[in-house]
PDB file of N, CA and C in Angstrom:
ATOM      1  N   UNK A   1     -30.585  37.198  10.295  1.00  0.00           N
ATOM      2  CA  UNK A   1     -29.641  37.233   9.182  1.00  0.00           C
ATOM      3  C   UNK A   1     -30.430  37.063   7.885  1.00  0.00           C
ATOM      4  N   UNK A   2     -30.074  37.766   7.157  1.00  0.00           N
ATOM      5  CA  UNK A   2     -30.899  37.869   5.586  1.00  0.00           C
ATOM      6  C   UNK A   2     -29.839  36.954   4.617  1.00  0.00           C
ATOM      7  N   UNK A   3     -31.148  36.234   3.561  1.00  0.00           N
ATOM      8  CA  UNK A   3     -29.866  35.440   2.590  1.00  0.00           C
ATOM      9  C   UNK A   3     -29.119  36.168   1.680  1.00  0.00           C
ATOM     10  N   UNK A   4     -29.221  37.677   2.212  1.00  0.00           N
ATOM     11  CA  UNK A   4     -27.728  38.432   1.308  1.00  0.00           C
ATOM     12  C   UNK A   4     -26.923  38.161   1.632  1.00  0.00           C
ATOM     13  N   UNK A   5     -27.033  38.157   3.300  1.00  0.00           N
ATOM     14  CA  UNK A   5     -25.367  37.682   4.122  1.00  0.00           C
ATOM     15  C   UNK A   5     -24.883  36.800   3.759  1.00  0.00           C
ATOM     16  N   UNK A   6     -25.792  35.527   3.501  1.00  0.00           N
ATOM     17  CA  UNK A   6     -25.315  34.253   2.975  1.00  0.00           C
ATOM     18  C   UNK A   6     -24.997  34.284   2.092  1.00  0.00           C
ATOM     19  N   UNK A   7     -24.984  34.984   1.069  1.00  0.00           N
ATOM     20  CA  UNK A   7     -24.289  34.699  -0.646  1.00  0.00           C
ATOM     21  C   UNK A   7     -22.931  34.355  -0.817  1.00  0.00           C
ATOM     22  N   UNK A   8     -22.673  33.653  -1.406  1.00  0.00           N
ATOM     23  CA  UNK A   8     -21.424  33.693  -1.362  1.00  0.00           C
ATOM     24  C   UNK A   8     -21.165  34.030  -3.533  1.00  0.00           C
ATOM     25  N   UNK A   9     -19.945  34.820  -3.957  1.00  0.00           N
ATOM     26  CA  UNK A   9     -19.326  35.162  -4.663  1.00  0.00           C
ATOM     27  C   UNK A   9     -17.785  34.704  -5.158  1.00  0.00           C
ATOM     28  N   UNK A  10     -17.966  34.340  -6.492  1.00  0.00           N
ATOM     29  CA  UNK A  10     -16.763  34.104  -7.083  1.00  0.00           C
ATOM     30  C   UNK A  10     -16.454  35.037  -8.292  1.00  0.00           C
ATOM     31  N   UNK A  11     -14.896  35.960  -7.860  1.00  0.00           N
ATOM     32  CA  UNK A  11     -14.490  36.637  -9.191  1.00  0.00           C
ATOM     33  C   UNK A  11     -13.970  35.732  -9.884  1.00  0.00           C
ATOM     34  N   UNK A  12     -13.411  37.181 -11.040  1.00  0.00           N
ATOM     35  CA  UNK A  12     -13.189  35.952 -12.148  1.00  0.00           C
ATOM     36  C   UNK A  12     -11.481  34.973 -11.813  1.00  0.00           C
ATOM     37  N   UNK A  13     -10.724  35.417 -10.633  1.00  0.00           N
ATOM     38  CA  UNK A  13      -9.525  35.334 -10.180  1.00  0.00           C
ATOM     39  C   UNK A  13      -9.702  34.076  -9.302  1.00  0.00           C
ATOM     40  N   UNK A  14     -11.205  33.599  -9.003  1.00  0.00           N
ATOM     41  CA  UNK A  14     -10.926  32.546  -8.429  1.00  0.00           C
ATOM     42  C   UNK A  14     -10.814  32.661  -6.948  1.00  0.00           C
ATOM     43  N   UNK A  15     -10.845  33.761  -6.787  1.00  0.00           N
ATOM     44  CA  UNK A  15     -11.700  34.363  -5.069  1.00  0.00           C
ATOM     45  C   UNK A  15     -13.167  34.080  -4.550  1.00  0.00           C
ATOM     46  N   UNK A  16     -13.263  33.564  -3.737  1.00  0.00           N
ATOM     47  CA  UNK A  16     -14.534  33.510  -3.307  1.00  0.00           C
ATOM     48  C   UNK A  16     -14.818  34.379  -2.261  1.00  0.00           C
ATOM     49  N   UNK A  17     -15.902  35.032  -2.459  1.00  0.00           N
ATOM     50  CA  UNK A  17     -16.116  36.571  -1.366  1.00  0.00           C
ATOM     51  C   UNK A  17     -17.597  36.588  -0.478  1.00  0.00           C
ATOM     52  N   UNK A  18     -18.123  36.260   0.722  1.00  0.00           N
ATOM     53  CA  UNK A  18     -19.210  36.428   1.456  1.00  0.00           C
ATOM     54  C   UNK A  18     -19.773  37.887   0.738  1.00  0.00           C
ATOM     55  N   UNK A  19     -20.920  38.263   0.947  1.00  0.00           N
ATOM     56  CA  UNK A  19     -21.794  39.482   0.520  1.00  0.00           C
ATOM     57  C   UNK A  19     -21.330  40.576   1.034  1.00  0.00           C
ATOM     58  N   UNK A  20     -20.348  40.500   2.101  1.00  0.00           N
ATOM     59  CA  UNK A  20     -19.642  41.934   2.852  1.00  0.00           C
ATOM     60  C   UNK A  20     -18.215  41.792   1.897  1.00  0.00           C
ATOM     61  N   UNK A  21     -17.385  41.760   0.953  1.00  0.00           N
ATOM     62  CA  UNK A  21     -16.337  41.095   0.731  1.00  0.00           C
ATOM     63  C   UNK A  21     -15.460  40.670   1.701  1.00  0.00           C
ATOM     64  N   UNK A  22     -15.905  40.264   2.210  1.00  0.00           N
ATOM     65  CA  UNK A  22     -14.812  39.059   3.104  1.00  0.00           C
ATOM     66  C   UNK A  22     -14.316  37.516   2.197  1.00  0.00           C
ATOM     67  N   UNK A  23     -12.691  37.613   2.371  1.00  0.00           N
ATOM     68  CA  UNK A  23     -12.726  36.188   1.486  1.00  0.00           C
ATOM     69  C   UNK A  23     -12.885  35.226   2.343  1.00  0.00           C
ATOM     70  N   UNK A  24     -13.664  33.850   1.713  1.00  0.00           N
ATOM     71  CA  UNK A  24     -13.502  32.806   2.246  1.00  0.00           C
ATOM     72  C   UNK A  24     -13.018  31.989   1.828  1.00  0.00           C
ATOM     73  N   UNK A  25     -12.326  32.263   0.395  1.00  0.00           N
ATOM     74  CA  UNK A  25     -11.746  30.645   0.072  1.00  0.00           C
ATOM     75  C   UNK A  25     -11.369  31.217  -1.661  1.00  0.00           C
ATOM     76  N   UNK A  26      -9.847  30.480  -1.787  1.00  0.00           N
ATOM     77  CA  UNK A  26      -9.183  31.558  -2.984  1.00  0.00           C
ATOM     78  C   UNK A  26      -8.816  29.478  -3.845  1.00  0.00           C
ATOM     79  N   UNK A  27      -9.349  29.904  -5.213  1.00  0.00           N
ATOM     80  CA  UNK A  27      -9.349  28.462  -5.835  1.00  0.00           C
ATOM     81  C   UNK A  27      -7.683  28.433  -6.451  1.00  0.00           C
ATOM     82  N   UNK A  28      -7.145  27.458  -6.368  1.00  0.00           N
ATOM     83  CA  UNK A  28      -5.793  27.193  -6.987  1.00  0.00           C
ATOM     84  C   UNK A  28      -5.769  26.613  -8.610  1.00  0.00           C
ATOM     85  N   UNK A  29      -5.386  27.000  -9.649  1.00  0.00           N
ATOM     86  CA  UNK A  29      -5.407  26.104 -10.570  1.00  0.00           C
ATOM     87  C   UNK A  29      -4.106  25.441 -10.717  1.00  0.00           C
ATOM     88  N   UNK A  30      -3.795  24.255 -11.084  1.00  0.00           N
ATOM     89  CA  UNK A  30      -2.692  23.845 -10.921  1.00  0.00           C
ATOM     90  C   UNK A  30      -3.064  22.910 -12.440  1.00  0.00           C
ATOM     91  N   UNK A  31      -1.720  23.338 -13.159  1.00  0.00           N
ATOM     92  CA  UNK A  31      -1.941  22.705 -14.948  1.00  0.00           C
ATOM     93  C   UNK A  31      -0.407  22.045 -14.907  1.00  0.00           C
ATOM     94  N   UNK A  32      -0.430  20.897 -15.280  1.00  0.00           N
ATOM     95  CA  UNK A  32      -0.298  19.423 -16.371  1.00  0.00           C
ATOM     96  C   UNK A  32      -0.275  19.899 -17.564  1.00  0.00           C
ATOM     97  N   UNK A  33       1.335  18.862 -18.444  1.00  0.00           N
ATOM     98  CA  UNK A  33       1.137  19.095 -19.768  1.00  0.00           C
ATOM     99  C   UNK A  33       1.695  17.205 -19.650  1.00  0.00           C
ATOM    100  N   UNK A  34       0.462  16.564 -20.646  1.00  0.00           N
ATOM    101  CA  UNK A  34       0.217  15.379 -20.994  1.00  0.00           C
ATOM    102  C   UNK A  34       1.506  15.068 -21.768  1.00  0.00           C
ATOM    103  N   UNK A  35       2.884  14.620 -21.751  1.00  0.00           N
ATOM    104  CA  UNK A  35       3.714  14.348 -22.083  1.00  0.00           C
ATOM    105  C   UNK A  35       3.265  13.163 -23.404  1.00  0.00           C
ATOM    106  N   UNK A  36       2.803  12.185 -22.852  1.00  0.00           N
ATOM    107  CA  UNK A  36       2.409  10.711 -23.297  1.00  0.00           C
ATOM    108  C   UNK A  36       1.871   9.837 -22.946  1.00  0.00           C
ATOM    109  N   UNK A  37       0.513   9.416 -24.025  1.00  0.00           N
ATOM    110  CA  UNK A  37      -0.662   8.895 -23.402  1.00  0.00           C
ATOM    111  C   UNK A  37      -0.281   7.147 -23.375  1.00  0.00           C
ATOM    112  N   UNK A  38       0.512   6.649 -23.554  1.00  0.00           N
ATOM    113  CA  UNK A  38       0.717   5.689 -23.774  1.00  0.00           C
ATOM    114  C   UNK A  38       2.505   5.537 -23.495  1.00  0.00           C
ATOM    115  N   UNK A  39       3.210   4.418 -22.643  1.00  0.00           N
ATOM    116  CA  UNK A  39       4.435   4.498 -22.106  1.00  0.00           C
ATOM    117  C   UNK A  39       4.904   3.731 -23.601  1.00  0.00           C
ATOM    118  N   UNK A  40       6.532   3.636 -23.694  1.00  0.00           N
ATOM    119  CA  UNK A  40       7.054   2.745 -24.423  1.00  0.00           C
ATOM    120  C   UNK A  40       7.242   1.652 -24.474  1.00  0.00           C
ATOM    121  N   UNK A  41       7.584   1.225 -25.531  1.00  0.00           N
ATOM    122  CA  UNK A  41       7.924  -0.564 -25.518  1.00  0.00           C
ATOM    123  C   UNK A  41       8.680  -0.512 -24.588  1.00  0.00           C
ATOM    124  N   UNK A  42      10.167   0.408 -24.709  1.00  0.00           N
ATOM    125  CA  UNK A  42      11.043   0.111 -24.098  1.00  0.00           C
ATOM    126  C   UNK A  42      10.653   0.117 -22.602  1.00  0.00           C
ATOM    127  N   UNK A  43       9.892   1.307 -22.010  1.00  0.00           N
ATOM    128  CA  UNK A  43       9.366   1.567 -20.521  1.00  0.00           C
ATOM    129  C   UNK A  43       8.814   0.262 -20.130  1.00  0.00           C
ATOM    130  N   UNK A  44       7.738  -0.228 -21.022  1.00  0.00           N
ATOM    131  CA  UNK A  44       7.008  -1.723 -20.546  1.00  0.00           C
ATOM    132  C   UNK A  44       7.954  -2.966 -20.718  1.00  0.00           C
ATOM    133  N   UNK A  45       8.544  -2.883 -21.011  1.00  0.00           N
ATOM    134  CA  UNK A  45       9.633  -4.015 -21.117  1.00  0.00           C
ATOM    135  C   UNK A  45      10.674  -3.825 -20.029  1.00  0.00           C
ATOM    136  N   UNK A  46      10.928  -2.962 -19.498  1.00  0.00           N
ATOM    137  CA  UNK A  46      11.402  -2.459 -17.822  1.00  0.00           C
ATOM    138  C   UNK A  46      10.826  -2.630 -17.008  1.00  0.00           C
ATOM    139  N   UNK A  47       9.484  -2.362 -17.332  1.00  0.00           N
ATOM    140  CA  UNK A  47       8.616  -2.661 -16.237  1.00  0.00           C
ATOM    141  C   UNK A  47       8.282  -4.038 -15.785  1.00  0.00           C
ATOM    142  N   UNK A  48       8.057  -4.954 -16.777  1.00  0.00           N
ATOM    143  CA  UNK A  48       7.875  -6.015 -17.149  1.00  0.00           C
ATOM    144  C   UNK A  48       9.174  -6.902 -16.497  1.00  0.00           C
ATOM    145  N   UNK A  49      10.324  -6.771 -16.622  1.00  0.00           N
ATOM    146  CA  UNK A  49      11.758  -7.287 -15.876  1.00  0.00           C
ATOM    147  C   UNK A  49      11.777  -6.832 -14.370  1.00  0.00           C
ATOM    148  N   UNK A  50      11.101  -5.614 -14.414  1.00  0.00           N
ATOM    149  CA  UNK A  50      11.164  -5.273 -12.739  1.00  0.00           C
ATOM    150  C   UNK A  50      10.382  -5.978 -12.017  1.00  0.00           C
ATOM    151  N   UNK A  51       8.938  -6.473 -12.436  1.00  0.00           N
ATOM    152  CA  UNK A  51       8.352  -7.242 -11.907  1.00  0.00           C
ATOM    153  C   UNK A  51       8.726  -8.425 -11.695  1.00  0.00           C
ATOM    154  N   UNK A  52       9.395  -8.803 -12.599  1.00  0.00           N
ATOM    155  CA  UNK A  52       9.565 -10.539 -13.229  1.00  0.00           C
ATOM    156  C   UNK A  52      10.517 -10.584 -11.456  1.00  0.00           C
ATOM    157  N   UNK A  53      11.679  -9.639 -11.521  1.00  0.00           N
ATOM    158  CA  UNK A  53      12.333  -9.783 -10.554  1.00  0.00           C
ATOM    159  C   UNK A  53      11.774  -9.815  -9.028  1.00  0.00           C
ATOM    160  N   UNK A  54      10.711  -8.979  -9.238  1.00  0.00           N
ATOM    161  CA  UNK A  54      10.419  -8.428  -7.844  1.00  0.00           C
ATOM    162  C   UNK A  54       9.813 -10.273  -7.255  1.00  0.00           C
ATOM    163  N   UNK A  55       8.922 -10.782  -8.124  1.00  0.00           N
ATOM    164  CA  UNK A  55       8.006 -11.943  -8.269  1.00  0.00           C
ATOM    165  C   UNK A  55       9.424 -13.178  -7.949  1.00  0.00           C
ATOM    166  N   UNK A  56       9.833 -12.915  -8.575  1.00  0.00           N
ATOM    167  CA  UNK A  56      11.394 -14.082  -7.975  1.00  0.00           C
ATOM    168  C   UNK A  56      12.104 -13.909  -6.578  1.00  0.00           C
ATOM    169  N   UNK A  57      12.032 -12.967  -6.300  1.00  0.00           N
ATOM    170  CA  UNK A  57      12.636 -12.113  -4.739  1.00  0.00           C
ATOM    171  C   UNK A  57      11.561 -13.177  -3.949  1.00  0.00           C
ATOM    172  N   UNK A  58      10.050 -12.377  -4.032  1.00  0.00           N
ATOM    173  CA  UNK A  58       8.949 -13.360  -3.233  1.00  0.00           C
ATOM    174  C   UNK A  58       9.276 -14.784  -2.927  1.00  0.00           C
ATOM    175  N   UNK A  59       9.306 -15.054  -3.966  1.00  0.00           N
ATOM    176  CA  UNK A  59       9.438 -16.278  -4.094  1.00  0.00           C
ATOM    177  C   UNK A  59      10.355 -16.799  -3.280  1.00  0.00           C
ATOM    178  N   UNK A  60      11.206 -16.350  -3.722  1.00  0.00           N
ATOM    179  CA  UNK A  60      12.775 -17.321  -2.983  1.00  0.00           C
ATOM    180  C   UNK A  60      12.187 -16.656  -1.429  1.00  0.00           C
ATOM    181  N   UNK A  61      11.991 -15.646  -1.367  1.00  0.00           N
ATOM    182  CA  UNK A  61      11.795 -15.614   0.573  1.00  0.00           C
ATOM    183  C   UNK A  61      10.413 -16.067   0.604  1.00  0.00           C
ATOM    184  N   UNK A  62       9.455 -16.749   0.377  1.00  0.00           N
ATOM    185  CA  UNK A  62       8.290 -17.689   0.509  1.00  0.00           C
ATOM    186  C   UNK A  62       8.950 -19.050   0.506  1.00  0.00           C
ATOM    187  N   UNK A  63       9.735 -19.413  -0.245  1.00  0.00           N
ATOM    188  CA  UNK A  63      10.388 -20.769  -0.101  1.00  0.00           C
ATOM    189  C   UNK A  63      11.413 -20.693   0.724  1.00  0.00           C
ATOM    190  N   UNK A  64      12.381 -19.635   1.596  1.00  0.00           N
ATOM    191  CA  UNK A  64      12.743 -19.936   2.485  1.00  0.00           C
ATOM    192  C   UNK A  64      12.130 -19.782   3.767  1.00  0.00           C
ATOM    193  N   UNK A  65      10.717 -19.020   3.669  1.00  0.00           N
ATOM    194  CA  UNK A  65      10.127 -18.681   5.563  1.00  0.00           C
ATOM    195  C   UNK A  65       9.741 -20.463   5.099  1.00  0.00           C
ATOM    196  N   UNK A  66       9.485 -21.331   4.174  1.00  0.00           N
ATOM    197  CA  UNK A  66       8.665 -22.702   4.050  1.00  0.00           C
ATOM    198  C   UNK A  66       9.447 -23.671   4.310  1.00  0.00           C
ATOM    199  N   UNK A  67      11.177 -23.459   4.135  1.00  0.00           N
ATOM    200  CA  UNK A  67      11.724 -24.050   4.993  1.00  0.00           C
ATOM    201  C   UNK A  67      11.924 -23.908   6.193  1.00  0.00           C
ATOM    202  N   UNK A  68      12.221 -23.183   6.861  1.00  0.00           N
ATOM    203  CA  UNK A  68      12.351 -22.843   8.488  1.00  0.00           C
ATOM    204  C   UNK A  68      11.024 -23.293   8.908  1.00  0.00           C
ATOM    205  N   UNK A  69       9.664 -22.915   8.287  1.00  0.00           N
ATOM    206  CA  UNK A  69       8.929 -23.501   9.233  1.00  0.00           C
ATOM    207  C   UNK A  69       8.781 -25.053   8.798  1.00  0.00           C
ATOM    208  N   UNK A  70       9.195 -25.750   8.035  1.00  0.00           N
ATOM    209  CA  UNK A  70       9.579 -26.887   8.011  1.00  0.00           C
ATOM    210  C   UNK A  70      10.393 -27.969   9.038  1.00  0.00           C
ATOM    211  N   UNK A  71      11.239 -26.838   9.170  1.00  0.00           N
ATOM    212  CA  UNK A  71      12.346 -26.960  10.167  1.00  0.00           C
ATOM    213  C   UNK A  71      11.680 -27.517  11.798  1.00  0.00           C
ATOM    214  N   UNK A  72      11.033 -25.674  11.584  1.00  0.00           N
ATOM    215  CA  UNK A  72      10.565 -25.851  12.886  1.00  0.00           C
ATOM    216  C   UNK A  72       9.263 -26.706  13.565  1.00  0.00           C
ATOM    217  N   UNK A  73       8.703 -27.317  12.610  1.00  0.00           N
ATOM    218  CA  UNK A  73       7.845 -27.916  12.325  1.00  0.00           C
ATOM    219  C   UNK A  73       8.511 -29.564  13.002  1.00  0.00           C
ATOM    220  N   UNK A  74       9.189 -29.858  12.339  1.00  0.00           N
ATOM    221  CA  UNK A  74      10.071 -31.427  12.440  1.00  0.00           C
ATOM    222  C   UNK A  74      10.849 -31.169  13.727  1.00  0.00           C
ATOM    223  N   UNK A  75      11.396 -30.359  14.439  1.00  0.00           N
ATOM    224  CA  UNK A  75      12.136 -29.784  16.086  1.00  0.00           C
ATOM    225  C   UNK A  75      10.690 -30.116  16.637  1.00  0.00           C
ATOM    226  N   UNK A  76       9.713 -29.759  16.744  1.00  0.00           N
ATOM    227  CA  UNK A  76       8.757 -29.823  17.525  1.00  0.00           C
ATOM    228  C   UNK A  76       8.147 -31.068  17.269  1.00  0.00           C
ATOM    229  N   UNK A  77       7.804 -31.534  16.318  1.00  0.00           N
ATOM    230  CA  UNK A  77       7.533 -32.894  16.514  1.00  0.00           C
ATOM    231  C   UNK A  77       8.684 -34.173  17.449  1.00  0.00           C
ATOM    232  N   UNK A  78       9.651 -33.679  16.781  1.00  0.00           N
ATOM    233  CA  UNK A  78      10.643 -34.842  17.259  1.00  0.00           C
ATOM    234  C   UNK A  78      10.832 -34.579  19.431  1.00  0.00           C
ATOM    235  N   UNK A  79      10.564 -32.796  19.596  1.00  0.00           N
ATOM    236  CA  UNK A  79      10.761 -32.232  21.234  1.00  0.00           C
ATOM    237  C   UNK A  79       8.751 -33.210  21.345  1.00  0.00           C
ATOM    238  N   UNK A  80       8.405 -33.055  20.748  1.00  0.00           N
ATOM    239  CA  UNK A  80       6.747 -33.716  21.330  1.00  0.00           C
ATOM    240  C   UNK A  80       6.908 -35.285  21.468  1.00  0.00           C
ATOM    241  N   UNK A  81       7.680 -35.685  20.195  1.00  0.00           N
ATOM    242  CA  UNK A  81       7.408 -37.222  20.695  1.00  0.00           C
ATOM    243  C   UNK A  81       8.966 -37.918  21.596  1.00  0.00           C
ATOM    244  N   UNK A  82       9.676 -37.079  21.836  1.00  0.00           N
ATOM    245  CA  UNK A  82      10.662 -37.434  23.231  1.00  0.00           C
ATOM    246  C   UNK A  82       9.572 -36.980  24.640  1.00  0.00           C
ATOM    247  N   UNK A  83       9.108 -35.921  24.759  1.00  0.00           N
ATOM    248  CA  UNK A  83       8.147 -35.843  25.870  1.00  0.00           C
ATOM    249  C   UNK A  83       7.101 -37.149  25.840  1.00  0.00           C
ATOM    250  N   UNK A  84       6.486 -37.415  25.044  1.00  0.00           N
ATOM    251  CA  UNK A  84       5.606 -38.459  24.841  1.00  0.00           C
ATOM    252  C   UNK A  84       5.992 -40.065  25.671  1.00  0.00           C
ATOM    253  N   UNK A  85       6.923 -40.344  25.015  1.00  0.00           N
ATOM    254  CA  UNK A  85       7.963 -41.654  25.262  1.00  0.00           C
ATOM    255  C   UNK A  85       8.305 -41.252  26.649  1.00  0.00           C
ATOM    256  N   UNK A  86       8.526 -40.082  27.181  1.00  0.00           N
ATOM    257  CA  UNK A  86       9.450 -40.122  28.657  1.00  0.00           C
ATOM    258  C   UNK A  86       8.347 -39.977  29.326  1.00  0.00           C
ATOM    259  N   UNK A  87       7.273 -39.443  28.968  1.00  0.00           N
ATOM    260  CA  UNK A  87       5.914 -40.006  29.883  1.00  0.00           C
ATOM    261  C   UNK A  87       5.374 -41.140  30.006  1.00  0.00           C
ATOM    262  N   UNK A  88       5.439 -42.171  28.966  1.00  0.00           N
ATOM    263  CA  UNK A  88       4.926 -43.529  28.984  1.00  0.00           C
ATOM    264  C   UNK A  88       6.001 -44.115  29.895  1.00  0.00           C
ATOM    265  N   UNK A  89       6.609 -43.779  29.165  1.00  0.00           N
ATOM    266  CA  UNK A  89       8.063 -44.878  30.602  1.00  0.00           C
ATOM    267  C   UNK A  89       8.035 -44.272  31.526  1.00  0.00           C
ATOM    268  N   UNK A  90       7.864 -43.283  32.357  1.00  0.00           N
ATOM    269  CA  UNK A  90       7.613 -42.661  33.544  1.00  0.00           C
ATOM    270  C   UNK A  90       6.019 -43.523  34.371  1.00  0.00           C
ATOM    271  N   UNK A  91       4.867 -43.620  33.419  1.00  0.00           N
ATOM    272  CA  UNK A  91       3.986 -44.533  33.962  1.00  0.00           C
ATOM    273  C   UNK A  91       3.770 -46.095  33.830  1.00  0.00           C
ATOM    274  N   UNK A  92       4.828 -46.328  33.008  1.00  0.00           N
ATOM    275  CA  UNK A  92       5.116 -47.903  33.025  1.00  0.00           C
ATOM    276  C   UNK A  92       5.895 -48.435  34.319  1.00  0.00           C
TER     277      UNK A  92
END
């Protein structure tokens, strides 16, 4: 194989063509128009409340999984130290 075969070619359309024109690969342009480089007060001040909220949601369900395992925390101590006691009096 000679490095003619290997060449590869781009028209100006954004085709890419091997040295036999065979295509191998066709480029897409895809264009954006920059609306605004910078959001609004008003947008950041939405944004800013959406968070505030989202951060309070957490919260309250972080302080309730901290009760339950509180909960479950004090059930298991109190089921450990009834096993405890009914073993000592079992070997007393």
């Amino acid at each position: 194989m000679s490095n003619q075969e290997n060449m590869l070619m781009m028209d100006g359309n954004g085709v890419m063509k091997d040295s036999n024109g065979n295509v191998i690969a066709k480029a897409v342009v895809i264009k954006s128009a920059l609306i605004s480089s910078a959001p609004s007060m008003e947008d950041l001040v939405k944004r800013i409340e959406a968070l505030e909220k989202q951060l309070a949601d957490m919260q309250k369900a972080t302080s309730c999984e901290k009760e339950k395992l509180l909960k479950l925390y004090e059930c298991k101590t109190g089921v450990d130290e009834a096993f405890f006691n009914s073993q000592t009096t079992v070997s007393d």
